[in-house]
Structures are given as structure tokens and as C-alpha cells.
PDB file of N, CA and C in Angstrom:
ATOM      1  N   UNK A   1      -9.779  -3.355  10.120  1.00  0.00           N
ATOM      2  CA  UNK A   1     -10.528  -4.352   9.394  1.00  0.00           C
ATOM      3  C   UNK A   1     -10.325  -4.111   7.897  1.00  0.00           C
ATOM      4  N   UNK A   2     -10.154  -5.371   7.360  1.00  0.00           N
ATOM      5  CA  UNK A   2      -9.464  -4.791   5.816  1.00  0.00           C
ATOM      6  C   UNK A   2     -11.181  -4.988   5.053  1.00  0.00           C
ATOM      7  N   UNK A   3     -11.331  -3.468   3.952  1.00  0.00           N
ATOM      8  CA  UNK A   3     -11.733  -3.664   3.422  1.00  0.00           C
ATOM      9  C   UNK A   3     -11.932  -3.570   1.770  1.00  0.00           C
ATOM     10  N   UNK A   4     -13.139  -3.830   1.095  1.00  0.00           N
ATOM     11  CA  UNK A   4     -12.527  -4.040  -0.791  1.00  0.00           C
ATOM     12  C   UNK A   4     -11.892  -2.451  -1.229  1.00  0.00           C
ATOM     13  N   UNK A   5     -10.885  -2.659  -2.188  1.00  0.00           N
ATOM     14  CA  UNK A   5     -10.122  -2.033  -2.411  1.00  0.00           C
ATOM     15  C   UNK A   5      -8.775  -1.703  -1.696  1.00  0.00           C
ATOM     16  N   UNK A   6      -8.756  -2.424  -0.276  1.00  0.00           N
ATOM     17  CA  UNK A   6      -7.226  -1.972   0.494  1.00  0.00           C
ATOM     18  C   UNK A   6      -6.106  -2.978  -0.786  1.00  0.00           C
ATOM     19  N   UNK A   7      -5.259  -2.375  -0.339  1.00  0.00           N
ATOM     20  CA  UNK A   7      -3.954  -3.122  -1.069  1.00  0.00           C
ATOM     21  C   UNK A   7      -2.872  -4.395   0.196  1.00  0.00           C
ATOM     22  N   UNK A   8      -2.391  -4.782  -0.428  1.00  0.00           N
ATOM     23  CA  UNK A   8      -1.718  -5.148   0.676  1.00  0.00           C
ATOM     24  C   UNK A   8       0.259  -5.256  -0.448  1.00  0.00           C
ATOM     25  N   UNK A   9       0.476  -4.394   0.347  1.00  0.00           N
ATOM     26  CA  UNK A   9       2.051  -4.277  -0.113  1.00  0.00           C
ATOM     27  C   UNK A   9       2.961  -4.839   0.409  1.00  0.00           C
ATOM     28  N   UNK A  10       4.635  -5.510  -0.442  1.00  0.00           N
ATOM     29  CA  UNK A  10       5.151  -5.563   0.212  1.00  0.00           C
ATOM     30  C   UNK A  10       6.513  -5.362  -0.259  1.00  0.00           C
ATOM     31  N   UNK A  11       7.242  -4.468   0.394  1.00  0.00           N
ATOM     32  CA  UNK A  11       8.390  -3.466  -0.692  1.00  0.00           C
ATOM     33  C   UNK A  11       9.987  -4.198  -0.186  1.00  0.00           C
ATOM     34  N   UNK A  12      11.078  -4.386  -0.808  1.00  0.00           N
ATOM     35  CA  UNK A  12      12.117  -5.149  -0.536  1.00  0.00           C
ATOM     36  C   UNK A  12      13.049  -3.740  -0.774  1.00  0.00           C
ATOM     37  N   UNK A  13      14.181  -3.541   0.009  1.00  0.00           N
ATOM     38  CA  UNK A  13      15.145  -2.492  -0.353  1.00  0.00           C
ATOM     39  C   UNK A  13      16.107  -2.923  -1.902  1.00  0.00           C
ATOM     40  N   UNK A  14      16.060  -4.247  -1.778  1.00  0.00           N
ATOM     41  CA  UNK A  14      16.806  -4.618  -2.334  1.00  0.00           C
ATOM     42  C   UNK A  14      16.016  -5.680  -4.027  1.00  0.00           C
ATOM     43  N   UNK A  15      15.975  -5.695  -5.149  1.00  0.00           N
ATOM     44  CA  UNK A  15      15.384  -6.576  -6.107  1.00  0.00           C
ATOM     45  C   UNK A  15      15.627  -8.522  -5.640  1.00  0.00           C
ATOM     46  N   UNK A  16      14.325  -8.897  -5.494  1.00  0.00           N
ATOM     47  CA  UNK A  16      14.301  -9.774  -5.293  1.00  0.00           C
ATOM     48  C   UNK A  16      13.351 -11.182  -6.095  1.00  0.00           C
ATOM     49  N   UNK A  17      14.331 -12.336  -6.708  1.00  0.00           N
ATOM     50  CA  UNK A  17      14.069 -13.220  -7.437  1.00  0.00           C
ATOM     51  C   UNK A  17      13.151 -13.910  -7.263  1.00  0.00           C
ATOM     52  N   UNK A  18      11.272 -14.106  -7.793  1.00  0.00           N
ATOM     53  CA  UNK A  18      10.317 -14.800  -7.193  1.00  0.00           C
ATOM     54  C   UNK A  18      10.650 -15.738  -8.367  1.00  0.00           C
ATOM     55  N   UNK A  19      10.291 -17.063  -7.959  1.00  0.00           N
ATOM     56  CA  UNK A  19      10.125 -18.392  -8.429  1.00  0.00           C
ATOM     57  C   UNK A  19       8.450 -18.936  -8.360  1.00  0.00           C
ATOM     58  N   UNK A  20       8.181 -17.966  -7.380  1.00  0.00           N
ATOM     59  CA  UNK A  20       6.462 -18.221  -6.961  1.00  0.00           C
ATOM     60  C   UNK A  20       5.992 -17.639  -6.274  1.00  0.00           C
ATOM     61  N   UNK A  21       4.819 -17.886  -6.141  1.00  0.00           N
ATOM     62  CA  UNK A  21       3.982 -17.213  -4.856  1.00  0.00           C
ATOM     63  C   UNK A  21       2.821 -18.021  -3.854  1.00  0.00           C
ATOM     64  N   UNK A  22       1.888 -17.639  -3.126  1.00  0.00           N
ATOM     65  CA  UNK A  22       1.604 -18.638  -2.403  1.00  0.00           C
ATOM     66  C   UNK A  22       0.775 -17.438  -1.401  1.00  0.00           C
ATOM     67  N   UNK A  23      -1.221 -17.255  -1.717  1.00  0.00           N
ATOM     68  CA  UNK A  23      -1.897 -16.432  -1.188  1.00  0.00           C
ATOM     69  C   UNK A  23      -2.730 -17.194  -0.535  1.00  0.00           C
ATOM     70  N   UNK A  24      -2.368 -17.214   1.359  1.00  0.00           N
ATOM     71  CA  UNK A  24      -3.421 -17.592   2.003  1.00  0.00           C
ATOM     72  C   UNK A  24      -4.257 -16.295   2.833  1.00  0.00           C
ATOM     73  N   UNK A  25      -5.650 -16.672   3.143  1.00  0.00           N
ATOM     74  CA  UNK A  25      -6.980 -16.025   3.408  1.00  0.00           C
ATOM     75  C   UNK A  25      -7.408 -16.934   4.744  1.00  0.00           C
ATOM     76  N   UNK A  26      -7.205 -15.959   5.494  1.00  0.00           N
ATOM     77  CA  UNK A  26      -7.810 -16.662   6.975  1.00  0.00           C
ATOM     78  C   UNK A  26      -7.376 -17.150   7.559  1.00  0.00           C
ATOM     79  N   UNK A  27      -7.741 -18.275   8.538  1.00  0.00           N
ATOM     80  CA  UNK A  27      -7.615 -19.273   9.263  1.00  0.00           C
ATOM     81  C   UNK A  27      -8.504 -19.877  10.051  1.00  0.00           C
ATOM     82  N   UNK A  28      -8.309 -21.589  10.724  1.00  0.00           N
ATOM     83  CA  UNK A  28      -9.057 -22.398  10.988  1.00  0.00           C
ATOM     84  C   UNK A  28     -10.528 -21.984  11.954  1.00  0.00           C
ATOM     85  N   UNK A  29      -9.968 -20.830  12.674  1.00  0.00           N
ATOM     86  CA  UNK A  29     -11.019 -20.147  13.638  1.00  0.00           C
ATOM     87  C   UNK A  29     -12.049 -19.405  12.214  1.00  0.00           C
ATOM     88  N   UNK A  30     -11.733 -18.996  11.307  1.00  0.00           N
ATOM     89  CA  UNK A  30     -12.398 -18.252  10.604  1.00  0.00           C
ATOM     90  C   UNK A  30     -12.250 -18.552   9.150  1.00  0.00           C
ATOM     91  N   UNK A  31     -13.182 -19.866   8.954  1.00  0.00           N
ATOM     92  CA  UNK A  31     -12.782 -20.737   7.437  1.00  0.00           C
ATOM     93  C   UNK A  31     -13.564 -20.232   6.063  1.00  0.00           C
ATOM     94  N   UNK A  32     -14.491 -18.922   6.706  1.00  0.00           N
ATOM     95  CA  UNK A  32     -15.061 -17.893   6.057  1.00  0.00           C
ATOM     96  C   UNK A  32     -14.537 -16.439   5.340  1.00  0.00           C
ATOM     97  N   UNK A  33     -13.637 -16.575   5.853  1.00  0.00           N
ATOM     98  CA  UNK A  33     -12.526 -15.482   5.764  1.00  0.00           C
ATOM     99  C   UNK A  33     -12.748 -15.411   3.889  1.00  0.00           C
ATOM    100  N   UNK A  34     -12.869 -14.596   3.006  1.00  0.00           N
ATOM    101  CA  UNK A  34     -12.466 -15.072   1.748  1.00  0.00           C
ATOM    102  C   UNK A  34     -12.038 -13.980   1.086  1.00  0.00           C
ATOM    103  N   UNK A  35     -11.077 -14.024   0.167  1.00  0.00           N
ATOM    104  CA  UNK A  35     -10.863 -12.637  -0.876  1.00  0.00           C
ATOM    105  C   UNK A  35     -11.876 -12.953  -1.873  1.00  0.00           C
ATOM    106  N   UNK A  36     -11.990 -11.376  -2.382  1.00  0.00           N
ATOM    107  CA  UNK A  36     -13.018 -12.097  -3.911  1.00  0.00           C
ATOM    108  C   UNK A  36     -12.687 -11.118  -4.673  1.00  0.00           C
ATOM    109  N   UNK A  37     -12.360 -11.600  -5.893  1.00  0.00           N
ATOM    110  CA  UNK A  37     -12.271 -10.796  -6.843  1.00  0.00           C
ATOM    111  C   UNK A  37     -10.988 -10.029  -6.760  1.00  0.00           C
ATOM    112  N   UNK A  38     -10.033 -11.398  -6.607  1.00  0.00           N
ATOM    113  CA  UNK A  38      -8.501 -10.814  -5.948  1.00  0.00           C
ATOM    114  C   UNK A  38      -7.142 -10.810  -7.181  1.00  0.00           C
ATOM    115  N   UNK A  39      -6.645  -9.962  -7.009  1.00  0.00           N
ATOM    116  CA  UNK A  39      -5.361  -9.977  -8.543  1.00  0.00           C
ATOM    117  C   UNK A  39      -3.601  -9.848  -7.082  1.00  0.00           C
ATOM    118  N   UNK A  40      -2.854 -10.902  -7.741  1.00  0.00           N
ATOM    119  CA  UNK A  40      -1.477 -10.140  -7.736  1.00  0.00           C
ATOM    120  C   UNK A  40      -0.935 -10.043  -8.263  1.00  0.00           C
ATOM    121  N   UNK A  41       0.101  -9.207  -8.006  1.00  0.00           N
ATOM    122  CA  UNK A  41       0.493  -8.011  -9.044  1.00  0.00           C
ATOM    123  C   UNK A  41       2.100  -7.836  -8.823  1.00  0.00           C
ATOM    124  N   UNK A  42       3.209  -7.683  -9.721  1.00  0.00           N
ATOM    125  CA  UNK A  42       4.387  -7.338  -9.060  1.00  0.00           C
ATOM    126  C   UNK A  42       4.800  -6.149  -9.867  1.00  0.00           C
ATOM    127  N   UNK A  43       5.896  -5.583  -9.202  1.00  0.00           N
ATOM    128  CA  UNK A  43       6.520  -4.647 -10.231  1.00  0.00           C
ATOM    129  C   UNK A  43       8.136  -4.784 -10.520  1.00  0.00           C
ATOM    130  N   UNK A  44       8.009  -5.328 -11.499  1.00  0.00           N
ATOM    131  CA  UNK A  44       9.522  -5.813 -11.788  1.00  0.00           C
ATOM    132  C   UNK A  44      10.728  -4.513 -12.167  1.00  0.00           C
ATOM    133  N   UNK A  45      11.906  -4.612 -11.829  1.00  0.00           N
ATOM    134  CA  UNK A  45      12.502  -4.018 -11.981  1.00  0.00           C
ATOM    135  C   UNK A  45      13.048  -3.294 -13.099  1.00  0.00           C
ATOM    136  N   UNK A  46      12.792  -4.482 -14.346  1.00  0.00           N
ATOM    137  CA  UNK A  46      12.550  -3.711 -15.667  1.00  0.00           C
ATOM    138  C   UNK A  46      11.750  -4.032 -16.391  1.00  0.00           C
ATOM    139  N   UNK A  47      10.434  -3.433 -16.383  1.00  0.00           N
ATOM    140  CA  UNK A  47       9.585  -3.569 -16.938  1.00  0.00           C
ATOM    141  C   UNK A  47       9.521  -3.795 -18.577  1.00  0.00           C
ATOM    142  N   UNK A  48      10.545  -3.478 -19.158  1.00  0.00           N
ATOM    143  CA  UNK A  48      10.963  -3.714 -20.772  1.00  0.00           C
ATOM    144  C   UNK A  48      11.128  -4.794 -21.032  1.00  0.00           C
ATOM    145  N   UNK A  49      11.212  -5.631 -19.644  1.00  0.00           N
ATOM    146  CA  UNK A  49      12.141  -7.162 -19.971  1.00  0.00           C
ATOM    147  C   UNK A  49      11.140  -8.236 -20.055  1.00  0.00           C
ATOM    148  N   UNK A  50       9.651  -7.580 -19.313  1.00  0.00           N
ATOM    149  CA  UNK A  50       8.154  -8.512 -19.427  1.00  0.00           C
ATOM    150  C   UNK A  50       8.168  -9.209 -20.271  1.00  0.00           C
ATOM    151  N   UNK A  51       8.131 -10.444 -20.123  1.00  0.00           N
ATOM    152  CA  UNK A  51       7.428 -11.224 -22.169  1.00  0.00           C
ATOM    153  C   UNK A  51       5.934 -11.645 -21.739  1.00  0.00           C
ATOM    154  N   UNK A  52       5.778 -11.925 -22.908  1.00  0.00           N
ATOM    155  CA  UNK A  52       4.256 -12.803 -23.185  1.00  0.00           C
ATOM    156  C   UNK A  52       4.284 -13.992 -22.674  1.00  0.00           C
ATOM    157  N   UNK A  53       3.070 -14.196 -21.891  1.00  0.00           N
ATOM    158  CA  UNK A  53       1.754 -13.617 -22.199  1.00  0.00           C
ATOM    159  C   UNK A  53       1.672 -12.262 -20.955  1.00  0.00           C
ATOM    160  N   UNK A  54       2.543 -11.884 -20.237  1.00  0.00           N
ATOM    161  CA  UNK A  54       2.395 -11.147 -19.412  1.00  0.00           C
ATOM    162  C   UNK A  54       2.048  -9.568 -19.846  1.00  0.00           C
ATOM    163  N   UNK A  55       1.521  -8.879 -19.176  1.00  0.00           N
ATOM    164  CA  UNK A  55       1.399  -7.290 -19.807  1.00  0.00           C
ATOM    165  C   UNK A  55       1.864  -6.754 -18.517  1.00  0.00           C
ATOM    166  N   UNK A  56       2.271  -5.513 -18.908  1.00  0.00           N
ATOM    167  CA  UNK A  56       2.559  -4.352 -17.918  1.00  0.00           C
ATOM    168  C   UNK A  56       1.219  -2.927 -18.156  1.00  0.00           C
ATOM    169  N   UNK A  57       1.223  -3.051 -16.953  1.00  0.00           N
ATOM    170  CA  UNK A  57       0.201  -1.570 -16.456  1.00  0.00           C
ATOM    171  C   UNK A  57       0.650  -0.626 -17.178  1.00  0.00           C
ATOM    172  N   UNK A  58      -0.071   0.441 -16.839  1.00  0.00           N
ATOM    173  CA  UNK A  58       0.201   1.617 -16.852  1.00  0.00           C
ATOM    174  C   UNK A  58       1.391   2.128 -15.743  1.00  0.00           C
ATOM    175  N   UNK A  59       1.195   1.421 -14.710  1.00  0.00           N
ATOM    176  CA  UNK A  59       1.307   1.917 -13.465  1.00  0.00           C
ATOM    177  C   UNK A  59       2.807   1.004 -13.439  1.00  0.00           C
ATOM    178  N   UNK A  60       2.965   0.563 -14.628  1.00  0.00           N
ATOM    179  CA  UNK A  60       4.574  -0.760 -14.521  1.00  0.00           C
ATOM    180  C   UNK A  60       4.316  -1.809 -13.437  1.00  0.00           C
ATOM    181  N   UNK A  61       2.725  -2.545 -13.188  1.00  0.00           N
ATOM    182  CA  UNK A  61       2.874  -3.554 -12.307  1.00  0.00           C
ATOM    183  C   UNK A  61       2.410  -4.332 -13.292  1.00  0.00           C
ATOM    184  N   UNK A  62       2.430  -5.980 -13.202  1.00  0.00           N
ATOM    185  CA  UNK A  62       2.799  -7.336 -14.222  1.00  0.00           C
ATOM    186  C   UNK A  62       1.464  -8.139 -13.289  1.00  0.00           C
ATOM    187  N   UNK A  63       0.166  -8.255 -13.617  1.00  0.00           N
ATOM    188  CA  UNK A  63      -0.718  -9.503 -12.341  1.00  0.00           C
ATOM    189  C   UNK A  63      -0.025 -10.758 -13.100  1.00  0.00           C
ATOM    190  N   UNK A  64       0.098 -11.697 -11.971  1.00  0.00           N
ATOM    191  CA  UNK A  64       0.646 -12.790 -12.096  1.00  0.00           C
ATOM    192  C   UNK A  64      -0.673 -13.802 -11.660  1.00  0.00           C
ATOM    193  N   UNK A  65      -1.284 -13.419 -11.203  1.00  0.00           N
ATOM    194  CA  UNK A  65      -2.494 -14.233 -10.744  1.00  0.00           C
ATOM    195  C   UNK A  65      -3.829 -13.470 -10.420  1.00  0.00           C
ATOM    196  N   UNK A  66      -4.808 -14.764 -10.756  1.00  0.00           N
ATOM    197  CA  UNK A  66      -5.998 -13.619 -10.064  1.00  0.00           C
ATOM    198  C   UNK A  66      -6.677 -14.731 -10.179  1.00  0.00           C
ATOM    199  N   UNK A  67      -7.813 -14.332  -9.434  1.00  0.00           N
ATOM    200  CA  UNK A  67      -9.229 -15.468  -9.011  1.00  0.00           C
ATOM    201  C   UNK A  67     -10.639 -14.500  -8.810  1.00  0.00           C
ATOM    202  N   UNK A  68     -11.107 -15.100  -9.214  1.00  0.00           N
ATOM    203  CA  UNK A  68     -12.790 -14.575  -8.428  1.00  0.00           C
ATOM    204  C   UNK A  68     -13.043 -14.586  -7.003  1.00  0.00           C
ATOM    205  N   UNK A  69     -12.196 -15.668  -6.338  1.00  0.00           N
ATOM    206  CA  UNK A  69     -11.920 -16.016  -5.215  1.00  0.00           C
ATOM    207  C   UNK A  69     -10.817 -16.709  -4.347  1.00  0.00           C
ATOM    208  N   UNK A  70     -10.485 -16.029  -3.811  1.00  0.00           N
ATOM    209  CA  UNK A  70      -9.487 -17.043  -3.116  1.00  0.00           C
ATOM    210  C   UNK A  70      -9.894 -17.911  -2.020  1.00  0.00           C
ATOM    211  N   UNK A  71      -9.632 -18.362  -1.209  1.00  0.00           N
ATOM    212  CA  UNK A  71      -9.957 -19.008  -0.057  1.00  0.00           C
ATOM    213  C   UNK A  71      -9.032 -19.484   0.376  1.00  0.00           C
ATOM    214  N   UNK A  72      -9.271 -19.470   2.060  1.00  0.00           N
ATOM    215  CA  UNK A  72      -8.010 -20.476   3.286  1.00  0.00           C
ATOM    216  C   UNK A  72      -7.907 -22.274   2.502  1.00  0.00           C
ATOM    217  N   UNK A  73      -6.453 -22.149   2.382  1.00  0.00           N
ATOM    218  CA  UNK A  73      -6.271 -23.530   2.001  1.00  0.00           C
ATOM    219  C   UNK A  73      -5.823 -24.536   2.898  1.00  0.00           C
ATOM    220  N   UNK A  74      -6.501 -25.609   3.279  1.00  0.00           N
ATOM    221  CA  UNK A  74      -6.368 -26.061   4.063  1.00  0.00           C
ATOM    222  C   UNK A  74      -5.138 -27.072   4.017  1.00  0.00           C
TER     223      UNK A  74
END
């Protein structure tokens, strides 16, 4: 059962080109399902190359998004 603070990762062997992203929460059996207080986050391969308005961590990860909440989109 996931709870606040788990991560959810997902690692490529290889560097791979996002154009976007796309965070669903739940499903129709369970339209309650919700993240809260949710960030994503990537870690780009060269972190030197970040521009504005983006920042890099400490940790060299870039949030690309975040919400107070997410929710199942229907």
C-alpha cells in the first residue's frame, strides 16, 4: 500500500528524450484514489545544461510539475 513519502521511480539504461509527461491516480473502481501534495521530478543527464525557469536540486533532480493535488482524470 503506497504511502506519503514513497517515491515512485523510473530508471532507463539508456538517456531518454521527454517531450512530456502525463500523471494518472487511480481508477474508475476507486475515483478517490488521490495524490496530494505531489512534485515530478527528473534527472537530466546534464544538469549544467538546465535553463530558466527550471532549478536543479541538490540532489541534480529538475521538478517539472507539481500540484497540491492530483487526481484520476477522467
Amino acid at each position: 500500500m503506497p504511502q506519503a513519502g514513497d517515491d515512485i521511480v523510473f530508471e532507463f539504461q539508456n538517456p531518454v528524450e521527454l517531450r512530456g509527461y502525463r500523471l494518472r491516480s487511480g481508477n474508475y473502481e476507486h475515483p478517490s484514489d488521490l495524490l496530494y501534495n505531489t512534485s515530478v521530478e527528473i534527472r537530466p543527464v546534464d544538469p549544467k545544461q538546465v535553463k530558466d525557469p527550471f532549478k536543479v536540486s541538490s540532489s541534480n533532480y529538475v521538478a517539472v510539475g507539481k500540484s497540491p493535488r492530483f487526481k484520476l482524470l477522467s
